[in-house]
Protein backbone atom coordinates (compact mmCIF):
# COMPACT_ATOMS: atom_id res chain seq x y z
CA UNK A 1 20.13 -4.07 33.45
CA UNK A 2 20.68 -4.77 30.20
CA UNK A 3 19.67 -2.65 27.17
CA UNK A 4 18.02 -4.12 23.82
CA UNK A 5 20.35 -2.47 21.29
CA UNK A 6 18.17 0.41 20.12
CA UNK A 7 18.83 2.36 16.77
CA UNK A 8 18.39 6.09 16.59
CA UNK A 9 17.15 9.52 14.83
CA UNK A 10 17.60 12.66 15.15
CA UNK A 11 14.93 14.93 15.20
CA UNK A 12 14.63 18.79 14.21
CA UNK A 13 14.41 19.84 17.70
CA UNK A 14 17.15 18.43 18.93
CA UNK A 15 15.36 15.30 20.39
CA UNK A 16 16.32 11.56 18.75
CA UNK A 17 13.64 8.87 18.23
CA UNK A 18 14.86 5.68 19.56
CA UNK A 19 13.41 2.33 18.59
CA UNK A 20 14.25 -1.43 19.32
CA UNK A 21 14.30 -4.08 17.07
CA UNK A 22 10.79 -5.28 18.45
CA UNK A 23 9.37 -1.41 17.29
CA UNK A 24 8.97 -0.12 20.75
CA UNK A 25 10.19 3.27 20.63
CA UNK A 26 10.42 6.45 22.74
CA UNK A 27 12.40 10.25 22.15
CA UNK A 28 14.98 11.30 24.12
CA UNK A 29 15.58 14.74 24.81
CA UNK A 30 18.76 16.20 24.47
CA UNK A 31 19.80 16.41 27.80
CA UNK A 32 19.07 12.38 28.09
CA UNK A 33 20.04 12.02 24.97
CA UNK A 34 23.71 13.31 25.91
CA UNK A 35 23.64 10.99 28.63
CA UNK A 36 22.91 8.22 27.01
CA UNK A 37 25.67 9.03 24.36
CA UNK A 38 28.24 9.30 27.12
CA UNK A 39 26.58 6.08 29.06
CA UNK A 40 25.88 8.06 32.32
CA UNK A 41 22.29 6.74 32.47
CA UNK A 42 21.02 7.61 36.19
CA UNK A 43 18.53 5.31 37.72
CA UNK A 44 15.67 7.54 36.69
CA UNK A 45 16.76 6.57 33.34
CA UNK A 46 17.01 2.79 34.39
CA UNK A 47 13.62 2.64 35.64
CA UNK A 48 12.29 4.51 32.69
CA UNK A 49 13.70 1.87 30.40
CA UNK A 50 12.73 -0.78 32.63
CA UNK A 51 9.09 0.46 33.03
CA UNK A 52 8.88 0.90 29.05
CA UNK A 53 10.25 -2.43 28.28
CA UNK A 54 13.45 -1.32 26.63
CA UNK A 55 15.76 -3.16 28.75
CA UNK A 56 16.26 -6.59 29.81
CA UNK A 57 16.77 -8.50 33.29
CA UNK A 58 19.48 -11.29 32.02
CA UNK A 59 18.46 -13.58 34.69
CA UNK A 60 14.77 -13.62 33.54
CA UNK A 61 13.90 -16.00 30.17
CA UNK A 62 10.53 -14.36 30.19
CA UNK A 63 11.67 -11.06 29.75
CA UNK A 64 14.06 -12.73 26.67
CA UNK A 65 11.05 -15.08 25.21
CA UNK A 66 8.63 -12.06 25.42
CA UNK A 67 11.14 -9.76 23.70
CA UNK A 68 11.51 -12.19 21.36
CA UNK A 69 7.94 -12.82 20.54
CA UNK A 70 7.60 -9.18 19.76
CA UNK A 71 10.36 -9.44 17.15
CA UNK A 72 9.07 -12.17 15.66
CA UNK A 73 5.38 -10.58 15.75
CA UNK A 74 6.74 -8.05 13.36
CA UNK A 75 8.12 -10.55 10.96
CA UNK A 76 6.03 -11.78 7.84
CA UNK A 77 4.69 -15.29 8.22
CA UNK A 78 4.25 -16.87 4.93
CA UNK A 79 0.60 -18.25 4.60
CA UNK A 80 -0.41 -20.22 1.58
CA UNK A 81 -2.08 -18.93 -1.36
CA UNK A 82 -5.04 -16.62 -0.78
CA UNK A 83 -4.56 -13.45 -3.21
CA UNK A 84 -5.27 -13.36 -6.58
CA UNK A 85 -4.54 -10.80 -8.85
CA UNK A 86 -6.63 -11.67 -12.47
CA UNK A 87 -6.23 -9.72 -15.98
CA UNK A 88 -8.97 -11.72 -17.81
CA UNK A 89 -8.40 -8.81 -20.62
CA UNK A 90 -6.15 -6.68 -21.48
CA UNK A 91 -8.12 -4.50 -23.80
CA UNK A 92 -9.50 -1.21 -22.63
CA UNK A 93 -11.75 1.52 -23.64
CA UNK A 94 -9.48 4.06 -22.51
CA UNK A 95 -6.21 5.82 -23.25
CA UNK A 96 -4.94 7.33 -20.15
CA UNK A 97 -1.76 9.40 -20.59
CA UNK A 98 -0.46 7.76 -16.89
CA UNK A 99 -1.39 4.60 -17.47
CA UNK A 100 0.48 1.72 -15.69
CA UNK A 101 0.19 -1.01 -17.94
CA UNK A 102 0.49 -1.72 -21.54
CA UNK A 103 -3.10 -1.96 -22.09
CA UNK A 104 -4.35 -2.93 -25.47
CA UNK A 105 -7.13 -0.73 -27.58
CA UNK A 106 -10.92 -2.38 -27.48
CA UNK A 107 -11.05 -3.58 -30.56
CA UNK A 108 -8.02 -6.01 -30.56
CA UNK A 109 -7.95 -9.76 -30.69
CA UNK A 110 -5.72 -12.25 -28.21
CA UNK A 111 -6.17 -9.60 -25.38
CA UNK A 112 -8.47 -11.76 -23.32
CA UNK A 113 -7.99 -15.14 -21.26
CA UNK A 114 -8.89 -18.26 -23.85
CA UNK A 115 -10.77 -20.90 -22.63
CA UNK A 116 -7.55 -23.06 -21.10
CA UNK A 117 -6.30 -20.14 -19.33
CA UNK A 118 -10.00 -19.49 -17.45
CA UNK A 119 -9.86 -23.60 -17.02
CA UNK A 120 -6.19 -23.40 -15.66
CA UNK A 121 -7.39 -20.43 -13.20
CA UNK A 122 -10.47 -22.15 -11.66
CA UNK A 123 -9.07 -25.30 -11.49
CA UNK A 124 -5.92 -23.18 -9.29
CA UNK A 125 -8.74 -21.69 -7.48
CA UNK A 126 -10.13 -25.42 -6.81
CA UNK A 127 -6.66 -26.09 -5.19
CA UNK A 128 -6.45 -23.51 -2.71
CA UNK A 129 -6.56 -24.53 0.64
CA UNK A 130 -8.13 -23.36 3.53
CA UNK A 131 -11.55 -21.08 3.54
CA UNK A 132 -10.55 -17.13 2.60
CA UNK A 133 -10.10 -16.18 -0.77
CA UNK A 134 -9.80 -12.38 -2.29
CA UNK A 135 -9.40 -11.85 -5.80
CA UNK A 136 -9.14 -8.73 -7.60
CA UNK A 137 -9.48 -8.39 -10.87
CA UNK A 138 -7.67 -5.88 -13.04
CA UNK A 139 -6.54 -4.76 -16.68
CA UNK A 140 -7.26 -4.11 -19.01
CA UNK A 141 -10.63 -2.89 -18.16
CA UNK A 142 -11.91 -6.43 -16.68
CA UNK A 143 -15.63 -5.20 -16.59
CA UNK A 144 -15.36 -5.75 -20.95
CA UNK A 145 -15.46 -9.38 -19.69
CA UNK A 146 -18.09 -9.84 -16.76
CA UNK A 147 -18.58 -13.51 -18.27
CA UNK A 148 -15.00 -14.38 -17.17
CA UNK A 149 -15.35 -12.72 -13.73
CA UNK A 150 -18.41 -14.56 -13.33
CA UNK A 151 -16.93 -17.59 -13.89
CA UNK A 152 -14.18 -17.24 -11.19
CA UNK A 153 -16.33 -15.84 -8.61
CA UNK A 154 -19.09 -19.05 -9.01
CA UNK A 155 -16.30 -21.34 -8.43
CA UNK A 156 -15.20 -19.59 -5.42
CA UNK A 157 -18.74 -20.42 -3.96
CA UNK A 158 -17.01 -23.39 -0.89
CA UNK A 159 -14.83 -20.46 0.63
CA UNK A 160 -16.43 -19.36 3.80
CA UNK A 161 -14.82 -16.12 3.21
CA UNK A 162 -14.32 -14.28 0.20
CA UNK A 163 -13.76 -10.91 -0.90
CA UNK A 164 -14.28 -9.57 -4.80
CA UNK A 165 -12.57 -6.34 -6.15
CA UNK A 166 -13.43 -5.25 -9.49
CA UNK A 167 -10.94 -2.46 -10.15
CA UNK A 168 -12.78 -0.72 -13.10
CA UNK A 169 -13.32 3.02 -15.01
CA UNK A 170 -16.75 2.92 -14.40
CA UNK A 171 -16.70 4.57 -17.82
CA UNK A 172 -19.39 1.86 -19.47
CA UNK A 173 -21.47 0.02 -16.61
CA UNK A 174 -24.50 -2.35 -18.00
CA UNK A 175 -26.51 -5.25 -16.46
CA UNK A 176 -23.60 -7.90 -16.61
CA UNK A 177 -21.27 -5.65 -14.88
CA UNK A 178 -24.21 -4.70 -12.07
CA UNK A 179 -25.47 -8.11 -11.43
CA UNK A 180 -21.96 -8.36 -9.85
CA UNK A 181 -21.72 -5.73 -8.18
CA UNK A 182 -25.09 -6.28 -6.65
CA UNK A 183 -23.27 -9.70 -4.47
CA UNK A 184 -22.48 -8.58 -1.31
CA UNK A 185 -18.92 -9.70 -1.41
CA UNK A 186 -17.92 -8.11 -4.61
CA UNK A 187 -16.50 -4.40 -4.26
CA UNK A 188 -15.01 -1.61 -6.78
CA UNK A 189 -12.38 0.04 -7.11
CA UNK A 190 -12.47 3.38 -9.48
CA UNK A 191 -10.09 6.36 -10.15
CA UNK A 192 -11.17 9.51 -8.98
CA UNK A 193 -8.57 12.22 -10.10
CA UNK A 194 -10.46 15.20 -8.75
CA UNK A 195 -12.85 17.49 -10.69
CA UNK A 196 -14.14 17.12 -13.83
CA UNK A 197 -11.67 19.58 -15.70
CA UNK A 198 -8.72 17.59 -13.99
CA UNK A 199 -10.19 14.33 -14.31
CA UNK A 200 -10.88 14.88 -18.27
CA UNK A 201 -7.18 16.25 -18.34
CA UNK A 202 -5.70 12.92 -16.73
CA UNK A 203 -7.61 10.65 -18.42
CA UNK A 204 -7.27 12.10 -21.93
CA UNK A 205 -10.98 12.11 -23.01
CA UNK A 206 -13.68 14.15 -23.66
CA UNK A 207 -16.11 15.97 -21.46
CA UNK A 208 -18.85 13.80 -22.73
CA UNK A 209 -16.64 10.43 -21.37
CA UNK A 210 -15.85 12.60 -18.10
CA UNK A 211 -19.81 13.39 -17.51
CA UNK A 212 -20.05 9.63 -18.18
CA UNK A 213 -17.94 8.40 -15.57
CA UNK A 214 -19.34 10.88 -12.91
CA UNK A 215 -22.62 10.17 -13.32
CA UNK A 216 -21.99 6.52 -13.17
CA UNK A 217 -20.14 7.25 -10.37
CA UNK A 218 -22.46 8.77 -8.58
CA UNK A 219 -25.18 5.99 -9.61
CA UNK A 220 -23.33 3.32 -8.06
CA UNK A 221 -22.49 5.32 -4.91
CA UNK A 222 -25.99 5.98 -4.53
CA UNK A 223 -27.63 2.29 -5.14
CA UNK A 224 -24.67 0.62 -3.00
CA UNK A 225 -23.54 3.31 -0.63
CA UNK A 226 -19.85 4.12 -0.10
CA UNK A 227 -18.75 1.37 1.58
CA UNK A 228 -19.14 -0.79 -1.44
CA UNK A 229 -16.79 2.02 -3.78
CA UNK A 230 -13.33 2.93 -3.38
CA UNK A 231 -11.49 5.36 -5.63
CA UNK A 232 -7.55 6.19 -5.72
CA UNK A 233 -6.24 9.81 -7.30
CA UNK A 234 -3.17 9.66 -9.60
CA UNK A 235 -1.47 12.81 -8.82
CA UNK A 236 0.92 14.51 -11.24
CA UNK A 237 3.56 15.98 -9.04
CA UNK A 238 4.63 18.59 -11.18
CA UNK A 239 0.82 19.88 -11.30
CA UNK A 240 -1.01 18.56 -8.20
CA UNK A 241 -4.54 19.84 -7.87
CA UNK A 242 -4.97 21.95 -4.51
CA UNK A 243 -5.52 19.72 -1.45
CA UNK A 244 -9.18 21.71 -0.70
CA UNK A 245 -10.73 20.95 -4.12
CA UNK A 246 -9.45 17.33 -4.15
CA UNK A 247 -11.00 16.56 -0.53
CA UNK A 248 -14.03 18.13 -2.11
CA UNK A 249 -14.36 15.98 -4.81
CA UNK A 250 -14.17 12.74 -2.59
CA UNK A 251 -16.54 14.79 -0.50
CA UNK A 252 -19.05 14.45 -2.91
CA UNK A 253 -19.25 10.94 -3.54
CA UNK A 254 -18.91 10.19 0.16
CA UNK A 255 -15.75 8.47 0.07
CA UNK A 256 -13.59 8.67 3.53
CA UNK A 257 -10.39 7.05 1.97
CA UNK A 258 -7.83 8.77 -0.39
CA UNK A 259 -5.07 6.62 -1.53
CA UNK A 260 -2.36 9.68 -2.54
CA UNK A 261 -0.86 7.81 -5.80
CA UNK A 262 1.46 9.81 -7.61
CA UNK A 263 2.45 8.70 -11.18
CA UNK A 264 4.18 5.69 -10.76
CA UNK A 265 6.87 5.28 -13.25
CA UNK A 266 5.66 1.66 -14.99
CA UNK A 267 3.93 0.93 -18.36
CA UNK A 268 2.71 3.72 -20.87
CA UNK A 269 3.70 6.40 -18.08
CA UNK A 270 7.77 5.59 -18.24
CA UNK A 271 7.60 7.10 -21.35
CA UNK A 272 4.95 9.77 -21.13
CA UNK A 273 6.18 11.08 -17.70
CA UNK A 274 9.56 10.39 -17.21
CA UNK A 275 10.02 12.48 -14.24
CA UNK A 276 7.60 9.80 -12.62
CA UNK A 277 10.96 7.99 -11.98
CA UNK A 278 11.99 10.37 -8.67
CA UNK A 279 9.31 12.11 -6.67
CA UNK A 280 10.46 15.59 -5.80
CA UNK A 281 10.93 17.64 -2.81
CA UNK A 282 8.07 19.60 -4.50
CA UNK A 283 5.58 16.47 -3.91
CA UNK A 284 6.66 15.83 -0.91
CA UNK A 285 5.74 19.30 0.34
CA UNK A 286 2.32 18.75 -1.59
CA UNK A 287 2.02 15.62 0.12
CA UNK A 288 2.44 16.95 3.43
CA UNK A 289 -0.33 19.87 2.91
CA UNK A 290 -2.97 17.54 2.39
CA UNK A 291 -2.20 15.54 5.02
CA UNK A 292 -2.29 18.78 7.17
CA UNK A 293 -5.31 20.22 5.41
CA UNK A 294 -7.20 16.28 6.25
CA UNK A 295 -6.43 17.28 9.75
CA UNK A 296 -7.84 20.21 9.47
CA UNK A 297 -11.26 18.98 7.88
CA UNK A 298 -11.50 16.50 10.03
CA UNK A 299 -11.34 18.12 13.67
CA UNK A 300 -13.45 21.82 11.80
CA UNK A 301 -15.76 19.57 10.36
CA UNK A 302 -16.44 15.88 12.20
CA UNK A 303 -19.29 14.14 10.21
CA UNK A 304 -16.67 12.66 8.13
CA UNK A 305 -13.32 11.68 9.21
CA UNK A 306 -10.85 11.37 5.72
CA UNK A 307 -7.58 9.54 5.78
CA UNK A 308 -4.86 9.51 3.41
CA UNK A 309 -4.40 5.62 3.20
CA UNK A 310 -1.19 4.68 3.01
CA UNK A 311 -0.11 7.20 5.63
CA UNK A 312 -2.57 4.96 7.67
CA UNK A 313 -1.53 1.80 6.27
CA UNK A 314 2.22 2.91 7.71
CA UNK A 315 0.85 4.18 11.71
CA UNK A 316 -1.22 0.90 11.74
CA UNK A 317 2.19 -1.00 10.77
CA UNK A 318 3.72 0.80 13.48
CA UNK A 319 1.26 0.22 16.31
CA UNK A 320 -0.56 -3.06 15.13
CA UNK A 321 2.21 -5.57 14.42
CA UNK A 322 1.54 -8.56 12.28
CA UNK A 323 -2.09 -7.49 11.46
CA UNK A 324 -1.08 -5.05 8.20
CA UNK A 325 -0.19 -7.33 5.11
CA UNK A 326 0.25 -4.80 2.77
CA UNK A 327 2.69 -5.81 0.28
CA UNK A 328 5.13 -2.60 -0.12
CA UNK A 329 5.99 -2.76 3.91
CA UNK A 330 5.98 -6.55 4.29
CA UNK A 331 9.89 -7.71 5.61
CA UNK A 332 10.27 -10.60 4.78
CA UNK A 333 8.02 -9.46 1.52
CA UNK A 334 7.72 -13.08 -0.13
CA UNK A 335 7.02 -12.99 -3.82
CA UNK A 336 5.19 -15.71 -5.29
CA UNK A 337 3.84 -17.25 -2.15
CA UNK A 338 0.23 -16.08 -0.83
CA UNK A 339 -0.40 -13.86 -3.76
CA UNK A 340 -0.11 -13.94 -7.35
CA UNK A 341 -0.66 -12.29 -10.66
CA UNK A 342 -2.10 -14.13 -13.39
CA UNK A 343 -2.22 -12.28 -16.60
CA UNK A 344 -4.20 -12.08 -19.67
CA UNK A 345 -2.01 -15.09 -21.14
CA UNK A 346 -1.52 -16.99 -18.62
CA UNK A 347 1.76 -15.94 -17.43
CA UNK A 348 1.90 -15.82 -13.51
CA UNK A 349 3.66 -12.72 -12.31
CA UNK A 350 4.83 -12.08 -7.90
CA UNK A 351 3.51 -8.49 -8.31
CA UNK A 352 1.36 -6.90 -10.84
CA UNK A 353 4.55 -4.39 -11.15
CA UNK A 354 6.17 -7.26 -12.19
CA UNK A 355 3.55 -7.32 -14.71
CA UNK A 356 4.05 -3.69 -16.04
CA UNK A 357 7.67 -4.02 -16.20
CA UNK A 358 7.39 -7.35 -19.06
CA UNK A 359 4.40 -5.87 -20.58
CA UNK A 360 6.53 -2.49 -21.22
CA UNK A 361 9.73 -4.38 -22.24
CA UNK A 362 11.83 -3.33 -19.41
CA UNK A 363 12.60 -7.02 -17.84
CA UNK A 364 10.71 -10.24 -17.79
CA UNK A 365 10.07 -10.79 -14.21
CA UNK A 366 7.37 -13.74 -14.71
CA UNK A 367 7.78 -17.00 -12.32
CA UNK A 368 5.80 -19.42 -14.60
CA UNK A 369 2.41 -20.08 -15.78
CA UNK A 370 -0.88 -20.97 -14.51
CA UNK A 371 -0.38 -23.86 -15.93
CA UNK A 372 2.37 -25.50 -15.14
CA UNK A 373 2.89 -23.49 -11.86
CA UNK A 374 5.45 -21.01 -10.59
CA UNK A 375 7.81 -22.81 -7.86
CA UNK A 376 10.53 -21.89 -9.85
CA UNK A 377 13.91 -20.79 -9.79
CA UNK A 378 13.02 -17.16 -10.62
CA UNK A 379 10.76 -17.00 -7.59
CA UNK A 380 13.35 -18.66 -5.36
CA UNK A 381 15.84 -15.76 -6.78
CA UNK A 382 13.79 -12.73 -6.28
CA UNK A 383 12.79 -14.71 -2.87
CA UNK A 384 16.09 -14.26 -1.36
CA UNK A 385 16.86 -10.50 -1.68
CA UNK A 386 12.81 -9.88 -0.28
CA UNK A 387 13.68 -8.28 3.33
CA UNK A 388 15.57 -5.60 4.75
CA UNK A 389 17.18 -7.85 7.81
CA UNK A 390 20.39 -8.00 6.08
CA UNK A 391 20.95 -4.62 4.14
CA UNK A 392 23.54 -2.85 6.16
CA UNK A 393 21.94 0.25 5.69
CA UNK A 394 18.57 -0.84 6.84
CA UNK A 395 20.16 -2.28 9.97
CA UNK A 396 20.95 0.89 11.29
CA UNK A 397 17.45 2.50 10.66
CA UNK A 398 15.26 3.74 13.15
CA UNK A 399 12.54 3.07 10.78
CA UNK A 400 13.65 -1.00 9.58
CA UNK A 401 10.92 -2.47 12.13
CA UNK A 402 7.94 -0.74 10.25
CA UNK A 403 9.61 -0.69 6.68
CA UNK A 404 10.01 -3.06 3.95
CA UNK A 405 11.33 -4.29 0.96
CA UNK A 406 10.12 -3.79 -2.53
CA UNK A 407 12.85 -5.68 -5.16
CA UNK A 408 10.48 -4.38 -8.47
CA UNK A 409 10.34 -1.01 -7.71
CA UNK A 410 14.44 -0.58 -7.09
CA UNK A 411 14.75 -2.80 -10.50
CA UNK A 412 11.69 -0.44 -12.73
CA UNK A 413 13.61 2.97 -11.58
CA UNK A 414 17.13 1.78 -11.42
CA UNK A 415 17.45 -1.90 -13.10
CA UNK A 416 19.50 -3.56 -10.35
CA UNK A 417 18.37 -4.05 -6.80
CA UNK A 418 22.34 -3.20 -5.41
CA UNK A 419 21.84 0.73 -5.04
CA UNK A 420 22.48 1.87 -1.66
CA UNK A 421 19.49 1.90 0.21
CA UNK A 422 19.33 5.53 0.84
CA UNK A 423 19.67 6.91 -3.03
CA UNK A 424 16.53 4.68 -3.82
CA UNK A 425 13.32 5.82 -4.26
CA UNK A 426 11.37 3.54 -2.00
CA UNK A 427 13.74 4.68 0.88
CA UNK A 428 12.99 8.74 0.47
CA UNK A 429 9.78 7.85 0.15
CA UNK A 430 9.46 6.03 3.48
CA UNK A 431 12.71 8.01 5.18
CA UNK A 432 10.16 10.90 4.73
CA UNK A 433 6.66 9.15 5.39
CA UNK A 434 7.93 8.00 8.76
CA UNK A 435 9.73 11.25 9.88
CA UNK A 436 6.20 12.85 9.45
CA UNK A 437 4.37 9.77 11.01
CA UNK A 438 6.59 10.18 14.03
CA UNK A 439 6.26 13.95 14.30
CA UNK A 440 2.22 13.69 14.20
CA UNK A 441 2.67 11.28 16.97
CA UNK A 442 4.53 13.39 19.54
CA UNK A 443 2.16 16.23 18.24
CA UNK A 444 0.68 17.48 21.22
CA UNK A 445 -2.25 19.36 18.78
CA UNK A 446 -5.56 18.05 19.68
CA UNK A 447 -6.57 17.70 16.16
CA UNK A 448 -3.67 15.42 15.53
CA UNK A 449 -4.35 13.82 17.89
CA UNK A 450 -7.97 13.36 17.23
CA UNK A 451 -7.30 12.34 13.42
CA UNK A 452 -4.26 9.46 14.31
CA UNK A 453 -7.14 7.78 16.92
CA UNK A 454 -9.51 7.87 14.35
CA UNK A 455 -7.16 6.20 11.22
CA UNK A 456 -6.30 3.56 13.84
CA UNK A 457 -9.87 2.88 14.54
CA UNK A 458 -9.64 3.71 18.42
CA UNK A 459 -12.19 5.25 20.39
CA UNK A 460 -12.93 9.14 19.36
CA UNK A 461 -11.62 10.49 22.46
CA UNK A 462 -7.77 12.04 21.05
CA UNK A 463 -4.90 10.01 22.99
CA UNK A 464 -1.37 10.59 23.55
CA UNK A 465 0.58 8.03 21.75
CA UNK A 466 4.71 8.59 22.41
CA UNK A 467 6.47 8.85 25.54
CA UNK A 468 9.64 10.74 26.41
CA UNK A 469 13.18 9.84 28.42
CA UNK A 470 13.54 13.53 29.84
């Protein structure tokens, strides 16, 4: 028997997780976990390993191809283009303390796409090849131009599958803006900071603009249902609204998915909220509680079943290889390649952080035009530092299966994408993320149990998910 080298964490109870480089894993308690420090495995452990698929019979090439095809499972496979990301305007009718991007005030000129840029975009939607397409349009405040999004969406008529996102304030909605909405395959997505005192707070405007947005809100919950709406929270960490009343407020509207955002340190926000640039041991806490308080709510109350989405985003990467694209865990994480950002001018962008960080000043991370294209030597560059194969650090990880790479956000917070893995940002974040995943997992608490079937879209009946090398 030979073992597949397996990395290894310790755990607060004196267990270690231990996971191959294919993501099986398994804990070991500490008695096993002494013996396999000291290599004394006894054949209970053999066939344990054996059973699980952790080790490997040398003289089989099934058991190597199959191992192999598991590693490779978890690797990205770079598809052509198929994601757009659109800023047909940069102009806004907001002036959100936290926002993102540089966004420009209604009333200013050259914000929007001219008529070559919306001719270079359709005719790079004409060139896309095969039959999916998703496009999302953002700002700006892209519903000030539903003539533009109009445009793009008509020419996207051949694709057999297509998928629209309008990511939008909902603070002004009027028949151009509904008579897209009202397709079938266009969606929106809204920010829903929690009640109306917080939500006026966040967004810097006045309870007149807050009643606004909640009652349009609430109008296009109610003629689409909430399936068709999504809506994201941007948290300030060193005042996060209480878990209860922000469940409640997504309660309300019906909404089932809460994307905990938060502020991310890009655009106006670097300067507004500086401490943006480290989350604390403070949200961390914070973010745990609500996790534990969805739990709660869900199993007490079972009509609706919340999730916190990118805590489900991360247990479907661990359990569903190959089927989770989303870009922050991708490894490799190819910039540039099946997505892109297109901007207000023109400019093509490989993420719309990218974006933030030239609009703000901070570095020019663009990879060409729509125009003249963007296989360029600035996508190739960024291109080869996009996994975490190769980052001594990450080699070592328990976690490096089910992780990823994210070049932008290591160059916003720190300008230089050298730092050590473990004094970045992106790798408390996930160091943390995971440790609670895991833990949740070996939870033995029905309504943990009951919550993890139900964000991986199993059966209702609560499973047990992780095994154990006694």
């Amino acid at each position: 028997m030979s073992l597949y080298p397996l990395r290894l964490r310790a755990l607060p109870n004196g267990e270690a997780l231990a996971v191959n480089d294919s993501g099986s894993f398994f804990t070991l308690s500490p008695a096993a976990l002494e013996r396999f420090e000291r290599d004394t495995l006894n054949p209970q452990d053999e066939g344990y390993l054996t059973q699980h698929g952790h080790s490997l019979d040398e003289n089989s090439s099934f058991d190597r191809m199959s191992h192999a095809y598991c590693v490779a499972e978890r690797l990205d496979q770079v598809g052509t283009l198929d994601y757009l990301i659109l800023v047909p305007t940069l102009r806004c009718n907001l002036r959100c303390s936290y926002c993102q991007v540089s966004r420009a005030d209604i009333d200013q000129h050259k914000y929007d796409w001219s008529p070559d840029t919306l001719a270079a975009v359709l005719d790079c939607i004409d060139a896309i090849q095969g039959d999916h397409i998703k496009i999302e349009f953002q700002g700006g405040e892209p519903s000030l131009r539903p003539d533009l999004i109009q445009a793009v969406i008509e020419r996207c008529e051949r694709f057999a599958h297509r998928q629209f996102v309008v990511c939008t304030n909902l603070q002004c909605i009027d028949d151009g803006i509904l008579t897209l909405f009202d397709r079938p395959d266009c969606f929106i997505s809204t920010s829903l900071d929690g009640d109306t005192t917080r939500h006026a707070i966040h967004r810097t405007q006045s309870e007149g603009k807050t009643r606004q947005f909640f009652d349009n809100l609430r109008y296009v919950v109610e003629r689409y249902g909430p399936g068709k709406v999504s809506a994201l929270p941007t948290i300030d960490a060193s005042d996060p609204p209480p878990p209860e009343s922000l469940i409640d407020a997504y309660r309300e509207f019906g909404l089932d998915s809460i994307f905990l955002r938060p502020i991310n340190y890009q655009g106006f926000a670097r300067k507004r909220h500086k401490h943006s640039r480290e989350q604390s041991h403070a949200w961390r806490r914070y973010y745990r509680r609500f996790v534990e308080t969805l739990i709660e709510r869900n199993w007490s109350d079972r009509d609706q079943v919340l999730e916190e989405s990118y805590l489900s985003i991360c247990l479907r990467r661990i359990f569903w290889p190959g089927n989770e694209r989303h870009v922050d865990l991708r490894n490799p994480n190819p910039m540039g390649m099946d997505y892109i950002v297109v901007d207000h001018d023109g400019t093509v962008y490989p993420t719309d952080e990218a974006r933030m960080l030239a609009r703000s000043g901070i570095i020019d991370l663009a990879i060409g035009d729509i125009v003249s294209g963007w296989d360029s030597e600035r996508r190739e560059t960024l291109n080869r530092h996009a996994t975490n194969q190769f980052d001594p650090t990450c080699q070592h990880c328990a976690y490096q299966p089910f992780c990823g790479r994210d070049l932008i956000d290591d160059l916003a917070r720190y300008g230089r994408i050298d730092v050590p893995r473990t004094e970045t940002e992106f790798c408390r974040r996930h160091l943390h993320l995971f440790d609670f995943i895991f833990e949740l997992i070996y939870s033995d608490d029905p309504a943990v149990r009951y919550s993890l079937t139900r964000w991986l879209r199993l059966p209702e009946t609560p499973v047990s998910f992780g095994t154990m090398l006694e």
